[in-house]
N, C-alpha and C. Protein backbone atom coordinates (compact mmCIF):
# COMPACT_ATOMS: atom_id res chain seq x y z
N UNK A 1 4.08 -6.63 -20.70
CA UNK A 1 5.45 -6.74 -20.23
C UNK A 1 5.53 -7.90 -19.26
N UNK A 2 6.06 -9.32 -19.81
CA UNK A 2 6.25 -9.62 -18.90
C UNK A 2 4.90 -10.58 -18.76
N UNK A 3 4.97 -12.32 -18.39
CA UNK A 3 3.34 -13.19 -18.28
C UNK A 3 2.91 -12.70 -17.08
N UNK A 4 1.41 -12.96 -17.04
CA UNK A 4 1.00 -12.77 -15.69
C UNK A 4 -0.36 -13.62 -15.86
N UNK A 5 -0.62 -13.91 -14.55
CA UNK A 5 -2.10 -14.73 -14.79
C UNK A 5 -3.46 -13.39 -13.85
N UNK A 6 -4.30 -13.63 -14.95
CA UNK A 6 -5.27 -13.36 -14.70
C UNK A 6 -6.39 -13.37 -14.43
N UNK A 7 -6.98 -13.63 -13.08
CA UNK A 7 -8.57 -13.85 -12.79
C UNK A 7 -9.56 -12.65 -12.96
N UNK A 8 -10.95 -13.05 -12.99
CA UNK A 8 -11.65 -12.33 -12.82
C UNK A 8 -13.33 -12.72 -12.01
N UNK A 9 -13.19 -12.07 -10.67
CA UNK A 9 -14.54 -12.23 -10.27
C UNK A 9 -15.83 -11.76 -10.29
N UNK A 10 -17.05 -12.13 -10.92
CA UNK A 10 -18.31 -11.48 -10.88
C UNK A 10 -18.80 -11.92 -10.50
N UNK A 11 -20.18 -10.73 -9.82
CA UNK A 11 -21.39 -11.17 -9.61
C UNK A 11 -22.61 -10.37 -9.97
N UNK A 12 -23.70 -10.28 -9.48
CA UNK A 12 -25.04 -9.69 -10.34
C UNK A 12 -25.38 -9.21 -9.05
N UNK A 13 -24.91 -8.77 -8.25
CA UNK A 13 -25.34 -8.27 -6.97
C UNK A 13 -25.95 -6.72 -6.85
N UNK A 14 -26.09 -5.78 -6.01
CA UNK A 14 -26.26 -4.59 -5.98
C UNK A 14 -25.36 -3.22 -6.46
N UNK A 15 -24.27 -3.92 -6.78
CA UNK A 15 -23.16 -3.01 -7.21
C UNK A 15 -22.52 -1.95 -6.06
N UNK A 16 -21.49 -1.77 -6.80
CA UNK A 16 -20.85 -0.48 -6.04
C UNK A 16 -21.06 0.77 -6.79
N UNK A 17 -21.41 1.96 -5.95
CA UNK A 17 -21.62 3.59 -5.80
C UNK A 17 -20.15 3.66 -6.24
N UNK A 18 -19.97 4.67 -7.48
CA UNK A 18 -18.84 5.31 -8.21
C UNK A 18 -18.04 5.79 -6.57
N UNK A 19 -18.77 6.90 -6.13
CA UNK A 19 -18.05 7.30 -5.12
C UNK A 19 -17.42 6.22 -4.24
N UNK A 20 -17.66 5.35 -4.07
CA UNK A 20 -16.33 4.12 -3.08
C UNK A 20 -15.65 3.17 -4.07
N UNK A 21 -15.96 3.55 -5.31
CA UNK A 21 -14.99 2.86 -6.30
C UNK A 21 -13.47 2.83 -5.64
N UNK A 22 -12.85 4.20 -4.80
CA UNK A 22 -11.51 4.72 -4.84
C UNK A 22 -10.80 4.15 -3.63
N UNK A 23 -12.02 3.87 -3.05
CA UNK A 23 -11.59 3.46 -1.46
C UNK A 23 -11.88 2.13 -1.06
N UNK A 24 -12.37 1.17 -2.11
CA UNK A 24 -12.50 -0.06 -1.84
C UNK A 24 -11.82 -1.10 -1.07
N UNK A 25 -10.19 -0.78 -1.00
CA UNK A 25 -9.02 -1.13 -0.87
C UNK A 25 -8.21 -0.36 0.04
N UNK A 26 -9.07 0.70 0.70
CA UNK A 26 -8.09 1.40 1.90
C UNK A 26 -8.85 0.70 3.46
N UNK A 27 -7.73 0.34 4.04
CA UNK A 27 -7.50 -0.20 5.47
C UNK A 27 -9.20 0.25 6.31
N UNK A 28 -10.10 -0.34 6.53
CA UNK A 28 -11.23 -0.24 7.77
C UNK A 28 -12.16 0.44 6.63
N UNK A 29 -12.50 0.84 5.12
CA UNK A 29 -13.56 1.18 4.53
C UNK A 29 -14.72 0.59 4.64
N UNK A 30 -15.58 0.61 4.59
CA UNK A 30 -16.80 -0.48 5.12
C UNK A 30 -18.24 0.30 4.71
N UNK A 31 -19.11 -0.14 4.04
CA UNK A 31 -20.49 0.45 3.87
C UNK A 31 -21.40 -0.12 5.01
N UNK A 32 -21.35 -1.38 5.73
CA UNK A 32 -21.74 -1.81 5.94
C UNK A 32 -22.09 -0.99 7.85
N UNK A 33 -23.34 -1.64 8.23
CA UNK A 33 -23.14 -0.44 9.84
C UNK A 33 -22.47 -1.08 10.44
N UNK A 34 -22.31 0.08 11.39
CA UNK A 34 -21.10 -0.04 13.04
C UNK A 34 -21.08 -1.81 13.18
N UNK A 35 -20.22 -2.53 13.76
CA UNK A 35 -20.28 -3.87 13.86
C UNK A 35 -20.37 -4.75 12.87
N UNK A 36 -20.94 -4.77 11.98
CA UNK A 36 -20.81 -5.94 10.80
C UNK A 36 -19.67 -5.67 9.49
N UNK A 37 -18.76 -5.29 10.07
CA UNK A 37 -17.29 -5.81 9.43
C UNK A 37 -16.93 -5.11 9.59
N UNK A 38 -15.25 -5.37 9.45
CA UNK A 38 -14.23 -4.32 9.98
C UNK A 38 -13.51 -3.28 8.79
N UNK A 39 -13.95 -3.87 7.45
CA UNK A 39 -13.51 -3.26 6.45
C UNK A 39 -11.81 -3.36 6.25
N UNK A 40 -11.56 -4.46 6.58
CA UNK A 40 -10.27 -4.94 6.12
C UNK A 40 -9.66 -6.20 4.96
N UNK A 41 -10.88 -6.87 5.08
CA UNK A 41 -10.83 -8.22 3.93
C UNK A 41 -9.90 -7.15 2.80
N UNK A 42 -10.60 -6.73 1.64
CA UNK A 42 -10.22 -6.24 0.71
C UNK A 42 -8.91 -5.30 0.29
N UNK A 43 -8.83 -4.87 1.64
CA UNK A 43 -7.08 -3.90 1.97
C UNK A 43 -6.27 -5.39 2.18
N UNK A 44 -6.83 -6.23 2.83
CA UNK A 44 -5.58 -7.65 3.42
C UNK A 44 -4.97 -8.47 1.87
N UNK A 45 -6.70 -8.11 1.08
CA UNK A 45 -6.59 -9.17 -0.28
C UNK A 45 -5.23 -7.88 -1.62
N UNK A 46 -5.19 -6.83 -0.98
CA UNK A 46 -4.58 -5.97 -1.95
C UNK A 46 -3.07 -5.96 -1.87
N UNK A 47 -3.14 -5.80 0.08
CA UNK A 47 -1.98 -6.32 0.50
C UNK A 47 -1.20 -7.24 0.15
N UNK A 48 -1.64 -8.35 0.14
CA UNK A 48 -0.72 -9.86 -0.47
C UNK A 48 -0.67 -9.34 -2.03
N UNK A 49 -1.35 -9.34 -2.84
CA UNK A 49 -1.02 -9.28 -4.13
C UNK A 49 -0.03 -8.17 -4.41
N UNK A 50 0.11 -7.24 -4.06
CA UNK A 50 1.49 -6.04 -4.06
C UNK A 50 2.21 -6.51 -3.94
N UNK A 51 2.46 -7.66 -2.69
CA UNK A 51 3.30 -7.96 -1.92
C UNK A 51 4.32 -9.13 -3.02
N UNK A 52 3.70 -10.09 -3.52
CA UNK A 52 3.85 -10.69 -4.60
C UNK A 52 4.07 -10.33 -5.74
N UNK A 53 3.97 -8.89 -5.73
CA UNK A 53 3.95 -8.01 -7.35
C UNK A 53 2.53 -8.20 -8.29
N UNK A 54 1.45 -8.50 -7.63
CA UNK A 54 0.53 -8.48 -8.31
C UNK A 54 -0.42 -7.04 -8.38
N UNK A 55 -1.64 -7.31 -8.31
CA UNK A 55 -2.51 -6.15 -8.00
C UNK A 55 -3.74 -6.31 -8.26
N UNK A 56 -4.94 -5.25 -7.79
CA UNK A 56 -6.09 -5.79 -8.13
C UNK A 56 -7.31 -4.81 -8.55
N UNK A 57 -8.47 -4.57 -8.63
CA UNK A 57 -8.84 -3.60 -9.45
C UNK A 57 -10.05 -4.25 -9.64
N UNK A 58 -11.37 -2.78 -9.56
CA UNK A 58 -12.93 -3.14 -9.28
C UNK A 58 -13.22 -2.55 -10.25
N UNK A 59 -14.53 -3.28 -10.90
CA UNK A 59 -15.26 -2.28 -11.77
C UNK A 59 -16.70 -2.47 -11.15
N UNK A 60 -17.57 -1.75 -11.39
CA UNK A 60 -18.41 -2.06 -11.09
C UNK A 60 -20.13 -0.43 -11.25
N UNK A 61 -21.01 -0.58 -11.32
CA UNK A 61 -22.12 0.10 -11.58
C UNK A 61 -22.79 -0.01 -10.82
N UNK A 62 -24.13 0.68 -9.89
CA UNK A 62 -25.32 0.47 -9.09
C UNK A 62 -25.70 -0.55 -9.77
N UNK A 63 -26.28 -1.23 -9.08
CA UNK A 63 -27.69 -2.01 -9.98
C UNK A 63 -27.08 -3.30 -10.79
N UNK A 64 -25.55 -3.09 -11.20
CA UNK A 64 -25.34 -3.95 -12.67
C UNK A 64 -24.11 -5.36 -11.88
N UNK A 65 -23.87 -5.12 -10.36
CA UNK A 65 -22.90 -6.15 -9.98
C UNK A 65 -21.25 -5.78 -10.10
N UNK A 66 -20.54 -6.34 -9.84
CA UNK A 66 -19.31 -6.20 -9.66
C UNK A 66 -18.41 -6.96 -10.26
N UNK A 67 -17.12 -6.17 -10.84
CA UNK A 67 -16.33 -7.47 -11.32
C UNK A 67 -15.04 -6.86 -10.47
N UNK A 68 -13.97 -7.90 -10.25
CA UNK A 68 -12.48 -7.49 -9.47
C UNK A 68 -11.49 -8.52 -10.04
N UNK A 69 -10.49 -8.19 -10.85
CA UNK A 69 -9.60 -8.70 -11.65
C UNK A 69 -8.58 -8.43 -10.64
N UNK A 70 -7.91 -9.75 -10.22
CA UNK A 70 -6.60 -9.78 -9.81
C UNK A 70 -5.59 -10.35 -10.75
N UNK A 71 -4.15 -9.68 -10.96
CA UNK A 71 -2.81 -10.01 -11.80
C UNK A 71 -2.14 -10.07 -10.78
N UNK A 72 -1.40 -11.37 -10.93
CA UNK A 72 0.02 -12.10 -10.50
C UNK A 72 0.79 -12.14 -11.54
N UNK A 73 1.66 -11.88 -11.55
CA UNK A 73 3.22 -12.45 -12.30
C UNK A 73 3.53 -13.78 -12.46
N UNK A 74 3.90 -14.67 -13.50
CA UNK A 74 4.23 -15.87 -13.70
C UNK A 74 5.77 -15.76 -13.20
N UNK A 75 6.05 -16.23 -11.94
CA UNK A 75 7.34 -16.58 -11.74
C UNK A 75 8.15 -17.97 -12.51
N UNK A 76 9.34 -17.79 -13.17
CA UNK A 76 9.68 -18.95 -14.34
C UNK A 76 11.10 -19.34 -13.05
C-alpha cells in the first residue's frame, strides 16, 4: 500500500536473545552494565521513523548476527 523505501542492516555479530527481541526499542533497555549506555539510541532511532510514518523492526538469533529493516514512505 502505498511506495516506501527500504533498508536493511546486518551484521555477523553475537546476536540478540529471543527474550529482548520485544524490548529492543523501549526507552533506557540496555544489556549492556550499569554505565556503558543509556539504552536510548534505538527508542530515539524508532522515534523519528514513526514520527515520519516509517518504522523499524529486528530479526535476529544467538550466535547468527542481526538484521534491522527500516521503512519510510516515499513522499511524491
Amino acid at each position: 500500500v502505498g511506495d516506501i523505501i527500504r533498508a536493511s542492516f546486518a551484521d555477523d555479530g553475537p546476536g540478540i536473545a529471543k527474550e529482548n527481541l520485544g524490548h529492543l526499542f523501549d526507552p533506557f533497555f540496555t544489556t549492556k552494565e550499569m554505565g556503558k549506555g543509556t539504552g536510548l539510541g534505538l527508542s530515539i532511532c524508532h522515534g523519528i521513523l514513526v514520527a515520519h510514518g516509517g518504522k523499524i523492526h529486528a530479526k535476529s538469533e544467538l550466535g547468527k548476527g542481526a538484521t534491522f529493516v527500516v521503512e519510510l514512505p516515499i513522499n511524491k
